[in-house]
Each structure stands twice: as C-alpha cells, then as structure tokens.
Protein backbone atom coordinates (compact mmCIF):
# COMPACT_ATOMS: atom_id res chain seq x y z
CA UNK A 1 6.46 -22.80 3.60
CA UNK A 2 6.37 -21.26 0.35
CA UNK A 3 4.36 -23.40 -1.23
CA UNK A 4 1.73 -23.23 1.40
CA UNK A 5 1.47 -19.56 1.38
CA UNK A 6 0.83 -19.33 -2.26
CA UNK A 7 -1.71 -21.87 -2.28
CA UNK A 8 -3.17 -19.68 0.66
CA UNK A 9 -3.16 -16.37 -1.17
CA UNK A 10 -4.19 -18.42 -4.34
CA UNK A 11 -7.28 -19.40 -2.08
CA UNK A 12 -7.93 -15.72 -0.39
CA UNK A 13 -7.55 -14.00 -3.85
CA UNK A 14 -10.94 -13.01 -3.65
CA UNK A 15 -11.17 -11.75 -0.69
CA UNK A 16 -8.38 -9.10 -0.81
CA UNK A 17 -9.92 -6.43 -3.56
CA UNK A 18 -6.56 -4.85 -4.14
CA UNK A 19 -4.40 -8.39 -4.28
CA UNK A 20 -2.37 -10.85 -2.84
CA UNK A 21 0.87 -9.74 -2.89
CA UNK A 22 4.56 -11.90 -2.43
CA UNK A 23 8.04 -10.78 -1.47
CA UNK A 24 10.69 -13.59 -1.75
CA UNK A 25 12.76 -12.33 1.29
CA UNK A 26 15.75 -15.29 0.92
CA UNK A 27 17.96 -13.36 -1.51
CA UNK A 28 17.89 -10.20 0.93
CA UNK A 29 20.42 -10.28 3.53
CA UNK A 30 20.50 -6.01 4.62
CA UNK A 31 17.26 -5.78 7.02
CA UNK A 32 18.05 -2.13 6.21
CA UNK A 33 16.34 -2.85 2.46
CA UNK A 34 13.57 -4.40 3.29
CA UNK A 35 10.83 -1.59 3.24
CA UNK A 36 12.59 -0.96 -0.19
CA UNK A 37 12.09 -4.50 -1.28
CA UNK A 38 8.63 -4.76 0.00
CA UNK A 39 7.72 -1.06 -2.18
CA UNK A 40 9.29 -2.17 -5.07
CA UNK A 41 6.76 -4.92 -5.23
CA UNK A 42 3.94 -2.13 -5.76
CA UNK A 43 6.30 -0.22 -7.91
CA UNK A 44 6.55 2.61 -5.55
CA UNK A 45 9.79 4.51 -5.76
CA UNK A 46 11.38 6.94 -3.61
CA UNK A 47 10.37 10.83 -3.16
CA UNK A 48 12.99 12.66 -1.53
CA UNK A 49 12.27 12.61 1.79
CA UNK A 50 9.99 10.30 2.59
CA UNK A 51 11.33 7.16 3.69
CA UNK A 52 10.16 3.88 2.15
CA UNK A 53 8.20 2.59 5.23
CA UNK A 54 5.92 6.16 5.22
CA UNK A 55 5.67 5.50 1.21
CA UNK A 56 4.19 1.60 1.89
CA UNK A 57 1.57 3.12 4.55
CA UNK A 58 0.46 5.81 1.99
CA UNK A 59 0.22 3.83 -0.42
CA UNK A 60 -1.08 0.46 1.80
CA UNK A 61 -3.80 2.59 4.03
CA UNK A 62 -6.42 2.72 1.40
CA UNK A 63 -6.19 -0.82 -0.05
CA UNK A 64 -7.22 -4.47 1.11
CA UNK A 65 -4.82 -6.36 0.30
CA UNK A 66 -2.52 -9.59 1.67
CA UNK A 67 0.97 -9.41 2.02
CA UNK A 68 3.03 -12.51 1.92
CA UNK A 69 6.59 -11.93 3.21
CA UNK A 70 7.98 -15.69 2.44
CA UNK A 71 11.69 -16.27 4.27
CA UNK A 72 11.52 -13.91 6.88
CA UNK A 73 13.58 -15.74 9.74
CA UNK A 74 16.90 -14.42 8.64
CA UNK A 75 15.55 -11.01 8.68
CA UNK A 76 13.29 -11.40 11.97
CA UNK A 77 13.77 -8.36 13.55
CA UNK A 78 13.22 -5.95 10.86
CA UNK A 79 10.11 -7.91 9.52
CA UNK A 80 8.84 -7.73 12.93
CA UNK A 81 9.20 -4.34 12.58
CA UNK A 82 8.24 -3.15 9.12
CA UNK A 83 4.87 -5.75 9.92
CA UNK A 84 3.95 -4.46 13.17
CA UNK A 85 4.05 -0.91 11.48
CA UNK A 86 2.21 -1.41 8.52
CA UNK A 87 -0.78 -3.24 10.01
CA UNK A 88 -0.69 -0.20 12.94
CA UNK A 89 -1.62 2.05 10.03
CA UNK A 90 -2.69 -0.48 7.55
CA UNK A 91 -6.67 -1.15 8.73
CA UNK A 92 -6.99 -3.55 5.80
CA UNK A 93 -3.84 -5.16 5.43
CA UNK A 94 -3.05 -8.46 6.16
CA UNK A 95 0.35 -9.83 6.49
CA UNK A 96 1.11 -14.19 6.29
CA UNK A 97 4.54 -14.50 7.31
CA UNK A 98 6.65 -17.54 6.35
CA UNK A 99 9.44 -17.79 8.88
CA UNK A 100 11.28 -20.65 10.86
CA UNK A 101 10.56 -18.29 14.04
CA UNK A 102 7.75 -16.20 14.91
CA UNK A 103 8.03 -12.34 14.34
CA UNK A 104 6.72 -11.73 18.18
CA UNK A 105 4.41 -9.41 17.53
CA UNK A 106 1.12 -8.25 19.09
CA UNK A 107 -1.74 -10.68 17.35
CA UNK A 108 0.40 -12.36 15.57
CA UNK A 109 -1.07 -16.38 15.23
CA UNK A 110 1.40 -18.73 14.90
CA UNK A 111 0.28 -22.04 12.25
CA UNK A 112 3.32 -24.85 12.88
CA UNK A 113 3.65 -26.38 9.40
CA UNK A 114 3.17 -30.23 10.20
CA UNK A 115 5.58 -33.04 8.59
CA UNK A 116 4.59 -33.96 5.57
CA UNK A 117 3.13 -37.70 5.36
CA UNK A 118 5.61 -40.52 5.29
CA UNK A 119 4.81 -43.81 3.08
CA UNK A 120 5.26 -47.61 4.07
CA UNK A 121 8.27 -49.46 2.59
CA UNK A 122 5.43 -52.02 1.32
CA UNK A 123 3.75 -49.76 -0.23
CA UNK A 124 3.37 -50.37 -4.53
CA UNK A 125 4.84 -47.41 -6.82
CA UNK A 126 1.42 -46.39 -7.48
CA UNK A 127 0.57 -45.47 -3.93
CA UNK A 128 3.57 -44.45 -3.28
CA UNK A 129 3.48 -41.34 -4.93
CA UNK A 130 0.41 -40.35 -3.13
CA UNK A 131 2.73 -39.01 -0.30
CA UNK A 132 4.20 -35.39 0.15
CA UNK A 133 7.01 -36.70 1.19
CA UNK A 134 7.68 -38.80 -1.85
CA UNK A 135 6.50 -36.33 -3.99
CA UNK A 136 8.81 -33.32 -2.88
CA UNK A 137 11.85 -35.65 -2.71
CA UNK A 138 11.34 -36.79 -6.60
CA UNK A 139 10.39 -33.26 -8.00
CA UNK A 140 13.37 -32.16 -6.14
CA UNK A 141 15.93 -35.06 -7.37
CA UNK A 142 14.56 -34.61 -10.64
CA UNK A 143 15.67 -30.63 -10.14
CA UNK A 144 19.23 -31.88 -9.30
CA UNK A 145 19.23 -35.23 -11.71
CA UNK A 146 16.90 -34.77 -14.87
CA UNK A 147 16.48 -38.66 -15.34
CA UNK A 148 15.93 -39.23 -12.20
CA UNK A 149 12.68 -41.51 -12.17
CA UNK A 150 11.04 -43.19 -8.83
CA UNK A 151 11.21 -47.18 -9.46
CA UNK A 152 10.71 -49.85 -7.30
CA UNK A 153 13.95 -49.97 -6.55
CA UNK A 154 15.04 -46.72 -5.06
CA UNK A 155 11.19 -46.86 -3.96
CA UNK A 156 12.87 -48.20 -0.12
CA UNK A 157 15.80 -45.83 -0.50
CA UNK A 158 13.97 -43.09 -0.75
CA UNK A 159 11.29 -43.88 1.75
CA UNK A 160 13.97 -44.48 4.51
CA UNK A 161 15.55 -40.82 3.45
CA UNK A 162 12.11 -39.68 3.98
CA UNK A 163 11.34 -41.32 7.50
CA UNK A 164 14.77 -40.57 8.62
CA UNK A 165 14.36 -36.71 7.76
CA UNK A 166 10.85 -36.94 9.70
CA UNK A 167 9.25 -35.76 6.45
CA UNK A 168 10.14 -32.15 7.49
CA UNK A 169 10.31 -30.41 3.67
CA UNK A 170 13.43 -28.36 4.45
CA UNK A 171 15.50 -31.42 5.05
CA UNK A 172 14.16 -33.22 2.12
CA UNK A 173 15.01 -30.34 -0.43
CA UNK A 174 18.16 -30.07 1.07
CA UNK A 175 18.66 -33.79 0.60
C-alpha cells in the first residue's frame, strides 16, 4: 500500500501546486494525535487556542495539495474524521488513504489493491524475477538475511511461499 501511494503522488506531483504530502500513520497508536501528526508535517505548531484540526484548515484552505495518510486502518475512526473535515473546508485538497478498511466517508472511492503476480515453478531465474511477488519476497529476505541471494534452488521454495500466501504483499513481508 505504501509503495503504491508514493508512486501515485510521485506521478500527481505536478498536478498539486503546493505538494504531495505523506504521513506514516503505523507508529501512531492515540487517534487523539493525529491532527497533531498530520500539522507537524507542514510544520505548523500550536497557538493557544486553536486546536490542531482548525490550524490544518487555515493553513490547508488556500493550497492544492495531496495528502497521503499511509496506515490508517488502526486509526479508522479518527482518520475518517480528521479527512471528512478537512476536505469539507479544504476545496483543493485531496486525501489517498492507505488502509486495510475503508474510512466510510461521503465520496470516498475505494481502489482494492490486487495480488501481486505469482511465477511458474518452471520458470528460469531470469524470468523469475520479473514477478512482484518474487521481487518483494527477495528484497524483503535480503532485509532480514543480507546474503540472502535467489538461486535456482530456493527458486521453488520461494515460489510455493508465494502461491501459498496468494501473492497478497502483507503476508509476504511478514514472511
């Protein structure tokens, strides 16, 4: 999901004249800090009594920009929330939301991230490596195991982890 949404806002860059903009929500388990989190992104700090979500319109009304708010489903309710609220007073502002669930709100379009491609056993090295699937499972390994290398013969073991996990991304990080 990540992934994807950077490549998107690498690709709408652009078109937003005041940026593309990312908040990594994973680490952040109080909803209550998340229109904090979000402003600290654009620097904005707190003036006495203005709450942070009032601070993010003021400061969001003007601009077109895109907001990516990657990790959200742990924190559903209050992204819902702070997202609905911003693009109520936000006429420029665009929001991509990376989440296992949808947020639920009104115009919200929901994009279901396929699997990722899965390779034959047969297939030679070479080709191999032209799969997602493959790919993501050997950067990862690599991550956890520096010498890891694909070779023809982990080549089936790691194609059957790969079919077996449906080539869903999550589950292959994870294994």
């Amino acid at each position: 999901k990540t992934r994807i949404s950077l490549k998107v806002g690498g690709q709408v860059l652009d078109e937003y004249a005041n940026g593309v903009w990312l908040v990594e929500l994973a680490p952040l388990s109080d909803p209550e800090l998340l229109p904090q989190t979000v402003a600290s992104v654009f620097g904005i700090v707190i003036q006495s009594t203005i709450s942070y979500t009032e601070l993010l319109i003021k400061h969001l009304r003007p601009k077109t920009a895109l907001l990516i708010l990657d990790n959200c489903e742990h924190l559903l309710d209050a992204s819902a929330t702070l997202a609905d609220t911003l693009l109520k007073h936000c006429p420029h502002l665009k929001i991509l939301a990376t989440s296992r669930e949808p947020l639920g709100i009104l115009g919200e379009m929901v994009y279901h991230m396929p699997s990722l491609r899965l390779p034959n056993i047969q297939q030679t090295l070479e080709n191999f490596r032209e799969y997602e699937s493959v790919r993501l499972f050997e950067e990862r390994a690599q991550l956890a195991q520096p010498d890891f290398k694909l070779t023809m013969e982990n080549a089936s073991s790691v194609a059957q982890i790969c079919s077996r996990l449906d080539g869903i991304p999550l589950a292959i990080e994870l294994a």
